[in-house]
Protein backbone atom coordinates (compact mmCIF):
# COMPACT_ATOMS: atom_id res chain seq x y z
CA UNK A 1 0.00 0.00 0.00
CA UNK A 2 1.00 3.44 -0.48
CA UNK A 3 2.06 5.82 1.71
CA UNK A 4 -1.33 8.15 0.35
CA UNK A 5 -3.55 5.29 0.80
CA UNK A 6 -2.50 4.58 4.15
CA UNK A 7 -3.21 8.55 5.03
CA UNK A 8 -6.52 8.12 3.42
CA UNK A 9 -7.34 4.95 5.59
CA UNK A 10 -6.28 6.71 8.61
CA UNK A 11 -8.10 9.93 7.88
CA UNK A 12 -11.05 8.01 6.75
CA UNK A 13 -11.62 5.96 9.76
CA UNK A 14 -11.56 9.29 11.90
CA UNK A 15 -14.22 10.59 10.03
CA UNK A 16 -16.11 7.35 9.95
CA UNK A 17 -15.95 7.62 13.59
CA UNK A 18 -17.26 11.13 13.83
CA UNK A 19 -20.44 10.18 11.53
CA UNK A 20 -21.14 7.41 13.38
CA UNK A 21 -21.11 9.61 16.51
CA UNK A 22 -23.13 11.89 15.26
CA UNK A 23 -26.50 11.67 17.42
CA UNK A 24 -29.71 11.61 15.26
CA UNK A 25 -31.21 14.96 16.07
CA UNK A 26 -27.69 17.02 15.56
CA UNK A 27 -27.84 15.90 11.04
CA UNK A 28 -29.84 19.32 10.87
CA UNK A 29 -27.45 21.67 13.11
CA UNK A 30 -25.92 24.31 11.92
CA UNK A 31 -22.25 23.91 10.99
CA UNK A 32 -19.60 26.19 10.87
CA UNK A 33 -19.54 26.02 7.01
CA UNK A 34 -22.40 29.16 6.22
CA UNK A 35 -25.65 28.11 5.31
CA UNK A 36 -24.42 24.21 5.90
CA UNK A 37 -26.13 21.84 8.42
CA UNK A 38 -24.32 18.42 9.61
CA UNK A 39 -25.73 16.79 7.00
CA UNK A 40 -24.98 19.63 4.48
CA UNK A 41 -21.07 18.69 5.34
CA UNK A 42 -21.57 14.66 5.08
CA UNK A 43 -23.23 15.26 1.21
CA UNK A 44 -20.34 17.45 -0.09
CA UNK A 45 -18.22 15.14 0.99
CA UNK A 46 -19.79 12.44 -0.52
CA UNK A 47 -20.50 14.26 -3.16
CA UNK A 48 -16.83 15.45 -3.34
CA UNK A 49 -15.77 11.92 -3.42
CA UNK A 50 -17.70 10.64 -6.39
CA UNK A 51 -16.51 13.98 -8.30
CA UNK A 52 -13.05 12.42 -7.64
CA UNK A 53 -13.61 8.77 -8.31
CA UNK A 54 -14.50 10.32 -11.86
CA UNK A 55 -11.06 11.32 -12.45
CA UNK A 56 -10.03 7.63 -12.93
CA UNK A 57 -13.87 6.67 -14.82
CA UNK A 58 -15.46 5.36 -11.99
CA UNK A 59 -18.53 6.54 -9.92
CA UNK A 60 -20.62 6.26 -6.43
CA UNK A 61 -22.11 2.70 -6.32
CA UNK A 62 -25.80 2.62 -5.74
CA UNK A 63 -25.41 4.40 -2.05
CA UNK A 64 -28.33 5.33 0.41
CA UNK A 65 -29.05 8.68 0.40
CA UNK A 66 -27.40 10.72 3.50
CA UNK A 67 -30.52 11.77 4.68
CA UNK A 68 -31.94 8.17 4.48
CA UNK A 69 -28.34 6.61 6.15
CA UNK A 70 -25.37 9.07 6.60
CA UNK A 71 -23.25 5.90 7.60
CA UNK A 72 -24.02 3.78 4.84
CA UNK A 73 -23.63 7.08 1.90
CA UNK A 74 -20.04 7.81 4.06
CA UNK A 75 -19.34 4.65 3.88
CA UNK A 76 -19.76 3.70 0.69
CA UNK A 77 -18.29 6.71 -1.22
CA UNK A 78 -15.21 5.94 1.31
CA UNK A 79 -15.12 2.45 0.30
CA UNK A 80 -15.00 3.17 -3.58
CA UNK A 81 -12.28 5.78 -3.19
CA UNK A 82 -10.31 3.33 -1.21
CA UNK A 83 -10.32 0.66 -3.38
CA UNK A 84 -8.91 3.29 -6.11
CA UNK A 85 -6.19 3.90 -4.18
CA UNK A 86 -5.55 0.37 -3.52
CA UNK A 87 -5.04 -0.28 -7.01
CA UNK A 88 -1.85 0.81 -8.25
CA UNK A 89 -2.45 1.53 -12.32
CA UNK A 90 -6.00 3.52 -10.59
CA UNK A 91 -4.03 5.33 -7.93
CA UNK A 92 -1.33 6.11 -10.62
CA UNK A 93 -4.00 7.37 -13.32
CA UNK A 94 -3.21 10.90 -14.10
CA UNK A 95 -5.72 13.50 -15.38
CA UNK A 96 -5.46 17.09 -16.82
CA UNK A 97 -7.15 19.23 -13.90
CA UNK A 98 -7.45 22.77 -12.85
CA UNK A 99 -3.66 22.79 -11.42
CA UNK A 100 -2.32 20.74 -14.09
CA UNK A 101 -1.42 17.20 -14.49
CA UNK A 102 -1.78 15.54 -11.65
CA UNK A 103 -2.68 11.47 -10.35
CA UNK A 104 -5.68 10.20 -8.93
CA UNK A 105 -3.48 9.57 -6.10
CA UNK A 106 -2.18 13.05 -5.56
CA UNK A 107 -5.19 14.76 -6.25
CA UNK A 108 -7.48 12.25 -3.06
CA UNK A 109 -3.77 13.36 -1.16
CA UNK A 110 -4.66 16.94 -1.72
CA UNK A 111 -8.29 17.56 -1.63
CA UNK A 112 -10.24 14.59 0.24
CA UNK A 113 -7.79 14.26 2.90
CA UNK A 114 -7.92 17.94 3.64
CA UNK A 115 -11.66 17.71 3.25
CA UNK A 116 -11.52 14.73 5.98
CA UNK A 117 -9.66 16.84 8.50
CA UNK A 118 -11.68 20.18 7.86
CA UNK A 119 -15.16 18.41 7.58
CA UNK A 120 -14.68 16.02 10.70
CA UNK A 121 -14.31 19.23 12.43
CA UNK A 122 -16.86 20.92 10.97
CA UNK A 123 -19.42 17.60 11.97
CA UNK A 124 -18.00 17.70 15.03
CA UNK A 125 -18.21 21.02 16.11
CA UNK A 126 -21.79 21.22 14.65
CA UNK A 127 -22.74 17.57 16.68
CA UNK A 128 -20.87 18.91 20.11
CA UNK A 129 -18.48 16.20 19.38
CA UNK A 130 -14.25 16.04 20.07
CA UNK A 131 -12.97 18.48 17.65
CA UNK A 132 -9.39 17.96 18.22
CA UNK A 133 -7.44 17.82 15.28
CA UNK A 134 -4.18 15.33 15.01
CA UNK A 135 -1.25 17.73 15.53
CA UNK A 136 0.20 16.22 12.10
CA UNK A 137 -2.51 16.58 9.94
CA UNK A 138 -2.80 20.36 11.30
CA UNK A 139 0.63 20.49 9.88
CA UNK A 140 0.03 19.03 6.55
CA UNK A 141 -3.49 20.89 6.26
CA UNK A 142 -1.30 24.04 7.14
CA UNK A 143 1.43 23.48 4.27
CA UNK A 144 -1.58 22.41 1.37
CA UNK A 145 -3.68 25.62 2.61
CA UNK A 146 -0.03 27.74 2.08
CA UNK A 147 0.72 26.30 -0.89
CA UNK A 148 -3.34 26.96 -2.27
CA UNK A 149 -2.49 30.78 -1.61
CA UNK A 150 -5.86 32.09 -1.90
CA UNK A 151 -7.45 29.67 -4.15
CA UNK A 152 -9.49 28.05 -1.48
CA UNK A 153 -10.85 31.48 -0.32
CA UNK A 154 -11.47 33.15 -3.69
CA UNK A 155 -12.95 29.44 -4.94
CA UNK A 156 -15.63 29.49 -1.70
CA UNK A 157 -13.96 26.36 -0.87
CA UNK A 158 -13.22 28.69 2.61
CA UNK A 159 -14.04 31.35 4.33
CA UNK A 160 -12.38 34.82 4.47
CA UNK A 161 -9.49 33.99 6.66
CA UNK A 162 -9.86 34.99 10.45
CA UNK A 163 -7.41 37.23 12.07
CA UNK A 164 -6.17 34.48 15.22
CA UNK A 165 -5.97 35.96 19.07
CA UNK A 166 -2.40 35.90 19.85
CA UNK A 167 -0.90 33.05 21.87
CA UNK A 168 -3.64 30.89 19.53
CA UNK A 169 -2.57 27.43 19.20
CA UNK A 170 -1.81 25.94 15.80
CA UNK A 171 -5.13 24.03 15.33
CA UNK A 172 -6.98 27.38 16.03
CA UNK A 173 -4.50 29.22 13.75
CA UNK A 174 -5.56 26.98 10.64
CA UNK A 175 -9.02 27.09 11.72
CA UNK A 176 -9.56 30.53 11.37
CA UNK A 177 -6.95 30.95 8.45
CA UNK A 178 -9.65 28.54 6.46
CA UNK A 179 -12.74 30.91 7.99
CA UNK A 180 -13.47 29.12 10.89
CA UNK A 181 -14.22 30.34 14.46
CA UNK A 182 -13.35 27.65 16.50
């Protein structure tokens, strides 16, 4: 396995755990993400994930809807991503995107990991859930969101970044730099 699918795996499982934790009658809080309830988050990334598995000509299997089963729709978009990245000649399949050529592999690296970390957050912050955030993937979040520059602000990916109180530790730093108020 490679080093990116193991990350995925990881990151995957964390945010398995936070939708499963999720109680019933917090899917229709508000989240941090404007306008976006819990459930809101879960269907982007869902949605997000079968966007990606189209990068190597696959799609979602036949999923639940997340308002029917968020579990089973997380689950089974993060099932069908991981088996992508399991394969090597999938994982290795490169594609012409916005940022140039890049691999299926690089690309789930990039966007769906970061979306795993910023979105487990966001559910958990929105169910009253443990929002801590593994001092390494604050660190790798930190470096992708420098080297996006403003792209993820100006695409509405983010929020206007957040001016930090001073002494604010490094998971509250990247918060608000992606337009969070933790």
């Amino acid at each position: 396995m490679s080093e990116v699918a193991d990350r995925y795996r990881r990151l995957s499982a964390a945010f398995t755990d936070t939708v499963a934790a999720v109680p019933p009658d917090r899917w229709d809080a508000p989240s941090p993400c404007a306008g976006w309830d819990a459930r809101d988050v879960l269907r982007h990334v869902v949605e997000s994930h079968g966007q990606f598995l189209g990068l190597v000509g696959r799609s979602l299997p036949e999923l639940p809807s997340v308002d029917e089963d968020p579990l089973a729709a997380w689950s089974g978009a993060r099932e069908a991503v991981q088996s992508c990245l399991d394969d090597p000649a999938l994982a290795g399949t490169e594609y012409q995107g916005k940022f140039g050529r890049s691999t299926f592999e690089q690309a789930v690296d990039g966007f769906l990991s970061f979306d795993q970390v910023v979105h487990r957050w966001d559910l958990a912050r929105a169910a009253g859930l443990d929002e801590r955030i593994d001092p390494e993937e604050i660190a790798r979040i930190t470096a992708f969101a420098n080297r996006m520059g403003d792209v993820l602000q100006n695409s509405g990916a983010c929020g206007p970044a957040i001016e930090p109180p001073e002494g604010a530790d490094d998971q509250t730093r990247l918060l608000m730099a992606l337009g969070r108020r933790p």
